[in-house]
Protein backbone atom coordinates (compact mmCIF):
# COMPACT_ATOMS: atom_id res chain seq x y z
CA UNK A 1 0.00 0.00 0.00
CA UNK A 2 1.62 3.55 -1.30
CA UNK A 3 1.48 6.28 1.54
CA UNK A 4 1.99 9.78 1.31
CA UNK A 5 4.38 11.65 3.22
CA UNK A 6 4.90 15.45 4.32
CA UNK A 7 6.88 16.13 0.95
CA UNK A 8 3.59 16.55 -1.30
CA UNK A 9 2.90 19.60 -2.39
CA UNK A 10 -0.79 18.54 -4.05
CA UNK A 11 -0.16 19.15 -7.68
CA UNK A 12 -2.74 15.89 -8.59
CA UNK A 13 -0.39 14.18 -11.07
CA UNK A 14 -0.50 11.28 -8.42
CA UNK A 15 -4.81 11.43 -9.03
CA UNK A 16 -4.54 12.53 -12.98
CA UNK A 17 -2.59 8.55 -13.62
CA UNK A 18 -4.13 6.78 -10.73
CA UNK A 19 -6.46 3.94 -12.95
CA UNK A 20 -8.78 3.46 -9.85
CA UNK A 21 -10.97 6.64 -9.80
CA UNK A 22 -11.55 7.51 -6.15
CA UNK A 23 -8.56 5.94 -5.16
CA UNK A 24 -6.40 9.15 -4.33
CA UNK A 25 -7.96 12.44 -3.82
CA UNK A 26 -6.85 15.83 -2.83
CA UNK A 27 -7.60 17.11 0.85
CA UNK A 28 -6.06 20.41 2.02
CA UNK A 29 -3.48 20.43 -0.18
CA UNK A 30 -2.37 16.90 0.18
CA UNK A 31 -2.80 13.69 -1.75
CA UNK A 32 -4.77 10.89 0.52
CA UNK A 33 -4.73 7.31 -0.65
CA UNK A 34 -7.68 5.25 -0.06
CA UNK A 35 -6.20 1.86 0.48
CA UNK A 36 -9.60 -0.05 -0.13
CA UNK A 37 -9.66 1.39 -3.65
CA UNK A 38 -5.90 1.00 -4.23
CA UNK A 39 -4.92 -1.86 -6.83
CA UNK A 40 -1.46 -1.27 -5.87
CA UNK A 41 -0.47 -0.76 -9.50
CA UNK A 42 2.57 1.80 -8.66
CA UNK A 43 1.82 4.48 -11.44
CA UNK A 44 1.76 7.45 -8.78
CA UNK A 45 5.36 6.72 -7.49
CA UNK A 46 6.31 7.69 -10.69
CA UNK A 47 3.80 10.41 -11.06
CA UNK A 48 5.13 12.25 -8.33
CA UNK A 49 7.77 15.11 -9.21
CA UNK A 50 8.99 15.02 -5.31
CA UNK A 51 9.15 11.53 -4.62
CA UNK A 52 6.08 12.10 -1.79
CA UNK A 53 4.60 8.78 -2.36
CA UNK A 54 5.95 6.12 -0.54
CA UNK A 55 5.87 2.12 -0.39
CA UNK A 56 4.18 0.87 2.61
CA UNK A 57 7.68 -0.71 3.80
CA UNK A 58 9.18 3.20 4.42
CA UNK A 59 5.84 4.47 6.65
CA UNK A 60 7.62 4.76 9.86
CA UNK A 61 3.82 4.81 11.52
CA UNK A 62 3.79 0.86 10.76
CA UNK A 63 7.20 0.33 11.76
CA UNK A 64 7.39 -2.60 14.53
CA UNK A 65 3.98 -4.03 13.87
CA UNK A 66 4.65 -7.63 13.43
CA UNK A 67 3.72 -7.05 9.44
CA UNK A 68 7.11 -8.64 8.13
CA UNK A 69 9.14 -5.92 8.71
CA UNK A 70 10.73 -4.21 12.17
CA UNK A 71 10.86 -6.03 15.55
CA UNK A 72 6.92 -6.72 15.44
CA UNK A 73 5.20 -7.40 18.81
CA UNK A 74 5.57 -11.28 19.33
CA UNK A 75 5.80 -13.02 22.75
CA UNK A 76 9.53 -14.12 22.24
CA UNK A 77 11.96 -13.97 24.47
CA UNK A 78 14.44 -11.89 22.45
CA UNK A 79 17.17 -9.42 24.04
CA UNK A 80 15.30 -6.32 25.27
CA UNK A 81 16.50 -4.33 27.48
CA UNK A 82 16.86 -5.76 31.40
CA UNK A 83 17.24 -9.55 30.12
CA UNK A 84 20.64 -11.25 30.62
CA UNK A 85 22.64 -12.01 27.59
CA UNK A 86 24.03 -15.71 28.16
């Protein structure tokens, strides 16, 4: 799932290529992505001139989630902080 991040500037090339219609609007100046509608075809990475759309895998929000990428949140013992490294 693309994401947007604080870099857009709203021009709507992102909406103008986007196949899906619905599937990226503009609100206050900023593209939104409705990931229901998305078909994850890529088009408005390249669409952007300032690189503001983003693969899922860079959104620091999901970061550590347990969705194949970061730490996750898991029940295993791992080395957090406090535990004793043997």
């Amino acid at each position: 799932m693309p994401w947007v991040n604080s870099k857009c500037v709203g021009c709507g090339n992102c909406v103008k290529v986007c196949p899906v219609e619905g599937a990226i609007r503009i609100e206050n100046g900023k593209a939104v992505i409705d990931n229901y509608k998305c078909i994850r075809c890529g088009k408005c990475f390249d669409a952007c001139p300032v690189g503001a759309i983003r693969p899922n895998y860079e959104n620091p929000a999901l970061r550590g989630m347990g969705r194949g990428f970061g730490r996750g949140l898991g029940r295993g013992f791992g080395r957090g902080s406090g535990k004793r490294i043997r």
